[in-house]
N, C-alpha and C. Protein backbone atom coordinates (compact mmCIF):
# COMPACT_ATOMS: atom_id res chain seq x y z
N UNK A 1 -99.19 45.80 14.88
CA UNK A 1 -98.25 45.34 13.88
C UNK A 1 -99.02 44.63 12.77
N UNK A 2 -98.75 44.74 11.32
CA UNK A 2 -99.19 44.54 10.32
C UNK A 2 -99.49 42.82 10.37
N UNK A 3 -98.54 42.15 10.61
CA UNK A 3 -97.93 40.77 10.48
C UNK A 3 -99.59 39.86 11.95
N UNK A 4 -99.86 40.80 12.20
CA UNK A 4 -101.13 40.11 12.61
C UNK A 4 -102.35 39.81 11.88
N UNK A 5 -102.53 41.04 11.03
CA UNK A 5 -103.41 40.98 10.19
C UNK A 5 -103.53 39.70 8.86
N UNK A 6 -104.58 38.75 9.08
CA UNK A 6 -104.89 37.89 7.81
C UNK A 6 -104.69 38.24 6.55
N UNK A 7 -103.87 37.30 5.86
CA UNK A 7 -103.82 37.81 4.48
C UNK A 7 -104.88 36.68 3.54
N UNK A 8 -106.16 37.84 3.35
CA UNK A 8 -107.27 36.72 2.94
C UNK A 8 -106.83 36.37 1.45
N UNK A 9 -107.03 35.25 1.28
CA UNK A 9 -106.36 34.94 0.00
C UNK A 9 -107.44 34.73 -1.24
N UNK A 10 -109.15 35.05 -0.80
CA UNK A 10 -110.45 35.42 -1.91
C UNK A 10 -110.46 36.94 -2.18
N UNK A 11 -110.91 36.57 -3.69
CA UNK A 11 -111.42 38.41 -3.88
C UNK A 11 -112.63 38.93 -3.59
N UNK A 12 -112.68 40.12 -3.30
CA UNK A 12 -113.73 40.75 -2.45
C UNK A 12 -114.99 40.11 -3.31
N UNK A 13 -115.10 39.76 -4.10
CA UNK A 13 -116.46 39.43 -4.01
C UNK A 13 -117.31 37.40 -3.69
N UNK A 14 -115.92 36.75 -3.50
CA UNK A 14 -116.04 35.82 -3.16
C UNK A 14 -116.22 35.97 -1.42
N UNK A 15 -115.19 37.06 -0.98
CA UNK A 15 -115.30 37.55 0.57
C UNK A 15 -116.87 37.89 0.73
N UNK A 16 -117.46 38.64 0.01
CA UNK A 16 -119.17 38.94 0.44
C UNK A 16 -119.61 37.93 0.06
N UNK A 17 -119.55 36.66 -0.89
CA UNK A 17 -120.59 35.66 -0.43
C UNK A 17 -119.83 34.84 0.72
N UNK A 18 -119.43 34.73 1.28
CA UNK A 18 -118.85 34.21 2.34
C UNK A 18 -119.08 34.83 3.67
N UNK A 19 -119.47 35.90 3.59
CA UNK A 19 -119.70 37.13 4.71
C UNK A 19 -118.49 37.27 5.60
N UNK A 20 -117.42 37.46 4.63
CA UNK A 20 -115.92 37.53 4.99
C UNK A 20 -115.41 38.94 4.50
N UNK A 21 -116.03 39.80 4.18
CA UNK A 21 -116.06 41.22 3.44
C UNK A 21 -115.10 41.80 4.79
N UNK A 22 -115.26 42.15 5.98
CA UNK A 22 -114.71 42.99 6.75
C UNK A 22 -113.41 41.98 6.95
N UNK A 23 -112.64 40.72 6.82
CA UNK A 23 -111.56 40.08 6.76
C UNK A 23 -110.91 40.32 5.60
N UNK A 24 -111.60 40.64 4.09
CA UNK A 24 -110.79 40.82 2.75
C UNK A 24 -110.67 42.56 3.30
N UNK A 25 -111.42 43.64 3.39
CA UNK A 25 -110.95 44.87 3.93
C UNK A 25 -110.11 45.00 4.73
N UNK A 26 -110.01 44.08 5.95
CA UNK A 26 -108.48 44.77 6.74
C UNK A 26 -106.80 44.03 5.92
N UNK A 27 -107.24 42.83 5.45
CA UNK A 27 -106.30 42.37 4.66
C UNK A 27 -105.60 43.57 3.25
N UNK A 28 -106.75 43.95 2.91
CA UNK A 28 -106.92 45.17 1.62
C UNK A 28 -105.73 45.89 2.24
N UNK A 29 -106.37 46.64 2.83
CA UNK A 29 -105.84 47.54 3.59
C UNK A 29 -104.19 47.71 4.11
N UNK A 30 -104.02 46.00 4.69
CA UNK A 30 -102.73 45.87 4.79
C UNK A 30 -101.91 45.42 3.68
N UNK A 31 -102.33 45.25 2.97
CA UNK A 31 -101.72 45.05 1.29
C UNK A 31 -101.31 46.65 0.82
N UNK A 32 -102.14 47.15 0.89
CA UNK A 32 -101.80 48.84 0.74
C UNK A 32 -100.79 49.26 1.35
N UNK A 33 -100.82 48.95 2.57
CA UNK A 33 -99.70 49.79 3.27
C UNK A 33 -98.38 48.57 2.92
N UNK A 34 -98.51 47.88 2.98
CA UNK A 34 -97.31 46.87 2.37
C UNK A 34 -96.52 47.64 1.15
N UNK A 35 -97.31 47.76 0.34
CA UNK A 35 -97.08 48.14 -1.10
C UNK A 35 -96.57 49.43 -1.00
N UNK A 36 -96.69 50.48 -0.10
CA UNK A 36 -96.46 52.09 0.60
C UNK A 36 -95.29 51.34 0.80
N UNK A 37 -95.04 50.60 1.88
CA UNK A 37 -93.52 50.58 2.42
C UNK A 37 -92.49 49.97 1.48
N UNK A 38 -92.88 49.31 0.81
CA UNK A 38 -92.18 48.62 -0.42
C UNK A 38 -91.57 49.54 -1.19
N UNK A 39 -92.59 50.34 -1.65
CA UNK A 39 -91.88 51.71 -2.57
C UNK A 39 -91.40 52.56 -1.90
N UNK A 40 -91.26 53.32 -0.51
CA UNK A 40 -90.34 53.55 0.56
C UNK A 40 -89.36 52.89 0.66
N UNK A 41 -89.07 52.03 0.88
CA UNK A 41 -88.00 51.12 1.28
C UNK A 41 -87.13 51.07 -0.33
N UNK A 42 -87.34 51.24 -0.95
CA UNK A 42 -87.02 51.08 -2.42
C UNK A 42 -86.63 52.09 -2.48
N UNK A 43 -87.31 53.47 -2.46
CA UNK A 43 -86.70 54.98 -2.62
C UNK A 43 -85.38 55.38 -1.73
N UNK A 44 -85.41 54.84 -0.48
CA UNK A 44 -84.36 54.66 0.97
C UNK A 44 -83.11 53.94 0.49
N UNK A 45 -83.11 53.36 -0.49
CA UNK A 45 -82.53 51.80 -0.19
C UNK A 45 -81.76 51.96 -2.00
N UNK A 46 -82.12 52.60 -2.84
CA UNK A 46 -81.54 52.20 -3.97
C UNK A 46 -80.64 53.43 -4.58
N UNK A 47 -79.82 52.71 -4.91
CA UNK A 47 -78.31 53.79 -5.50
C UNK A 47 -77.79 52.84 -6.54
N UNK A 48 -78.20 54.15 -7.81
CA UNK A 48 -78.26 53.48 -9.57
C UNK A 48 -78.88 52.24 -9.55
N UNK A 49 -78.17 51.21 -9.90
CA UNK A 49 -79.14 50.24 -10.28
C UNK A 49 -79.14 49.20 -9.31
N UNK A 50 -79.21 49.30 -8.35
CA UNK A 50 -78.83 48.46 -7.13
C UNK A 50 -79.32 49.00 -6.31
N UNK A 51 -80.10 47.94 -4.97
CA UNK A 51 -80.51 48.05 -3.93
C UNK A 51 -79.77 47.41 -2.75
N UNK A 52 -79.96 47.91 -1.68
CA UNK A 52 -78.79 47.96 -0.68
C UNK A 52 -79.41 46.29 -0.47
N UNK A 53 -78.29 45.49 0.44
CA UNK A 53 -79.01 44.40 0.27
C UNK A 53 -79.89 43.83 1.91
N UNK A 54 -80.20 45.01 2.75
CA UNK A 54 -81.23 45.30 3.41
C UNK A 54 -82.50 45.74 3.36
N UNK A 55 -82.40 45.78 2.28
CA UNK A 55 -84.06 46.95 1.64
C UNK A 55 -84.91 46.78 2.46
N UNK A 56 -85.67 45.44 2.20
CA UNK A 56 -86.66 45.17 2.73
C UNK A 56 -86.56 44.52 4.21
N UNK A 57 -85.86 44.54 4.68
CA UNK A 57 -85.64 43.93 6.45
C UNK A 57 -87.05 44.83 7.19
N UNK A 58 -87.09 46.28 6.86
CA UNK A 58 -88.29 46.81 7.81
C UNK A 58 -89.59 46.39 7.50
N UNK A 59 -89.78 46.08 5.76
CA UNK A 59 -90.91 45.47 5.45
C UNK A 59 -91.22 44.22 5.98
N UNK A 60 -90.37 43.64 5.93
CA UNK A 60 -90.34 42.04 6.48
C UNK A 60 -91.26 42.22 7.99
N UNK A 61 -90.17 43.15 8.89
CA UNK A 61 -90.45 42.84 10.15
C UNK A 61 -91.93 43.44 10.36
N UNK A 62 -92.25 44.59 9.80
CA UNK A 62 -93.70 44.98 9.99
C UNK A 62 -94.67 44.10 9.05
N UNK A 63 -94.67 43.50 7.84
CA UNK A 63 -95.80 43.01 7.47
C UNK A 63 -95.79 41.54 7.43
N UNK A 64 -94.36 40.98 7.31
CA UNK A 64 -94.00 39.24 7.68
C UNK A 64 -93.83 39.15 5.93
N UNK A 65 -93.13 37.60 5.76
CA UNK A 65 -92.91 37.47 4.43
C UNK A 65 -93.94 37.20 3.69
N UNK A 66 -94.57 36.16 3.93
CA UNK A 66 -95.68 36.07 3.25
C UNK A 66 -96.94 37.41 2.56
N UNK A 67 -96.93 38.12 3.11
CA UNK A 67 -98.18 39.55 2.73
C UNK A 67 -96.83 40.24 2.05
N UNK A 68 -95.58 40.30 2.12
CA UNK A 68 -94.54 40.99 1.22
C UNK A 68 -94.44 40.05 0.14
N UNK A 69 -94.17 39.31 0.19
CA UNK A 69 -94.36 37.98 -1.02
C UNK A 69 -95.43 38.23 -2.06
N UNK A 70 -96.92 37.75 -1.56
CA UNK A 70 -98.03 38.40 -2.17
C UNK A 70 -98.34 39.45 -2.67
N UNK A 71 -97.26 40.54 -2.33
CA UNK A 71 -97.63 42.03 -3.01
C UNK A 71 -96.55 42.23 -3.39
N UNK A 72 -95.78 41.57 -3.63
CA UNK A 72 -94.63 41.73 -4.33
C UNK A 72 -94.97 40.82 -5.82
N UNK A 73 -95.53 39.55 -5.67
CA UNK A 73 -96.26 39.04 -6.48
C UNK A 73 -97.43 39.21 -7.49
N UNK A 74 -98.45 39.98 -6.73
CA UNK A 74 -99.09 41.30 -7.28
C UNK A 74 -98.79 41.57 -8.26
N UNK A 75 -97.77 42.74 -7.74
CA UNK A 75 -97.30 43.81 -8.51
C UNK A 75 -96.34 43.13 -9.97
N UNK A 76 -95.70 42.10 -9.58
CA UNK A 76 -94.71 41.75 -10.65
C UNK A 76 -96.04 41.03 -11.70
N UNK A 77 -97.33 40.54 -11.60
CA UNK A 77 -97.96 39.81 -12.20
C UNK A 77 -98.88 41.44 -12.80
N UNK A 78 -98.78 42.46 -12.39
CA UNK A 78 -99.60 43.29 -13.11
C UNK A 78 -98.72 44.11 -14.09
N UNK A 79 -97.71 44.06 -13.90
CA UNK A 79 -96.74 44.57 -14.94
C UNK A 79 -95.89 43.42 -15.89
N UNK A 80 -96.98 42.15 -16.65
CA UNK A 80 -96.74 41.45 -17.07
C UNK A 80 -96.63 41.98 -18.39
N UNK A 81 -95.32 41.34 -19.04
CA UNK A 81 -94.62 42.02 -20.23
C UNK A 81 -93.91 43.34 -20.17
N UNK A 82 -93.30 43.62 -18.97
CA UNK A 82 -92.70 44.56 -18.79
C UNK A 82 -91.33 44.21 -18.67
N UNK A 83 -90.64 44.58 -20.07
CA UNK A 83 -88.93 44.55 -20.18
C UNK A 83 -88.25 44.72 -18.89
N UNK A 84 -88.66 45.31 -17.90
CA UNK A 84 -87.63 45.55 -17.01
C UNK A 84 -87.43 44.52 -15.77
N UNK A 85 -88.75 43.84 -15.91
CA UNK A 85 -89.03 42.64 -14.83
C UNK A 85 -88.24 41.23 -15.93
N UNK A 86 -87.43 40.45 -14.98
CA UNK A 86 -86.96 39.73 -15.61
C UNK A 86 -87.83 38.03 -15.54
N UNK A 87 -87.09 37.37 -17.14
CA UNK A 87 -87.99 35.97 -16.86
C UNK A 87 -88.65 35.32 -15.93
N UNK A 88 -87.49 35.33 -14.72
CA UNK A 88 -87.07 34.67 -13.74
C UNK A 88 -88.15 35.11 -12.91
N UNK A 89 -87.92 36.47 -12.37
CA UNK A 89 -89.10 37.17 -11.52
C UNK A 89 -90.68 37.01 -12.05
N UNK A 90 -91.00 36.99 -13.27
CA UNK A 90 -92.04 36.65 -13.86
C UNK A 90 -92.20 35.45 -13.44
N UNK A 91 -91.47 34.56 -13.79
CA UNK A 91 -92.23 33.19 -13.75
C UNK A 91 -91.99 32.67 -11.58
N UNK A 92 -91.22 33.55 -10.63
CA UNK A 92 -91.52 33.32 -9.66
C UNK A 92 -93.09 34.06 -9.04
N UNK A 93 -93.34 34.89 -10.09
CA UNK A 93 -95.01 35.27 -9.61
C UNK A 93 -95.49 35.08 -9.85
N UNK A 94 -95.78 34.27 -10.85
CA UNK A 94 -96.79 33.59 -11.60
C UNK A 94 -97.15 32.34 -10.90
N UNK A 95 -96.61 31.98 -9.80
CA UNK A 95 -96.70 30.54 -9.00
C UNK A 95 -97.41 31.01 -7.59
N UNK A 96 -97.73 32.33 -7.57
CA UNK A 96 -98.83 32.87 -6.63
C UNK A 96 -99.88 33.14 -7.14
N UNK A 97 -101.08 32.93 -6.46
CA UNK A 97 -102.25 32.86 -7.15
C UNK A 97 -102.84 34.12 -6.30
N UNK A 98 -103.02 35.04 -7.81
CA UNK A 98 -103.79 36.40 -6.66
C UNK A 98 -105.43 36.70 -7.65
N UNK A 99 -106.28 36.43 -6.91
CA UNK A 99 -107.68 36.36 -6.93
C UNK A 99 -107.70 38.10 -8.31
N UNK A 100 -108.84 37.77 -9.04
CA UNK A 100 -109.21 38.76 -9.69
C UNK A 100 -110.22 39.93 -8.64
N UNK A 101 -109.49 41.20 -9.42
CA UNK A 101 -110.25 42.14 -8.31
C UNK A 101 -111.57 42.15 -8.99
N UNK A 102 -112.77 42.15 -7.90
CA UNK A 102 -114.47 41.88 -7.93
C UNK A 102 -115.08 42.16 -7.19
């Protein structure tokens, strides 16, 4: 189960001076598949402009909130200035701190 896996919170290149490289890779990794089920669960789950208000219950239970949080955070902080993401959601990701990729 995903929700075991560490969610390292350095970017890979702070992970290699640390000799934490194989802890930021399985974390990587489960960020990926997070982000897979997210947009699954989203494709499953949404009719017009609305999402069922279960969407994410399977994400939850396989990756835990926190690593859904963080890549949900991610994602809303890389599509910064994007009309469709609202104030609100912007400024709740902007209060996660996600390491520059290195």
């Amino acid at each position: 189960m995903e929700t075991e896996t560490y969610l390292y919170p350095y970017s890979a290149g702070e992970a290699k001076d640390r000799g934490e490289l194989a802890l930021w890779r399985a974390s990587h990794q489960a960020n990926i598949a997070c982000k897979k089920a997210i947009e699954r669960a989203i494709r499953n789950h949404h009719h017009g402009a609305f999402l069922e208000e279960n969407c994410l219950q399977s994400v939850l239970q396989n990756f835990g909130y926190k690593r859904t949080a963080w890549v949900l955070a991610n994602t809303v902080q890389q599509l910064d200035g994007d009309s469709r993401i609202s104030g609100q959601n912007q400024s709740w990701a902007s209060q996660t701190y996600i390491p520059p990729d290195n």
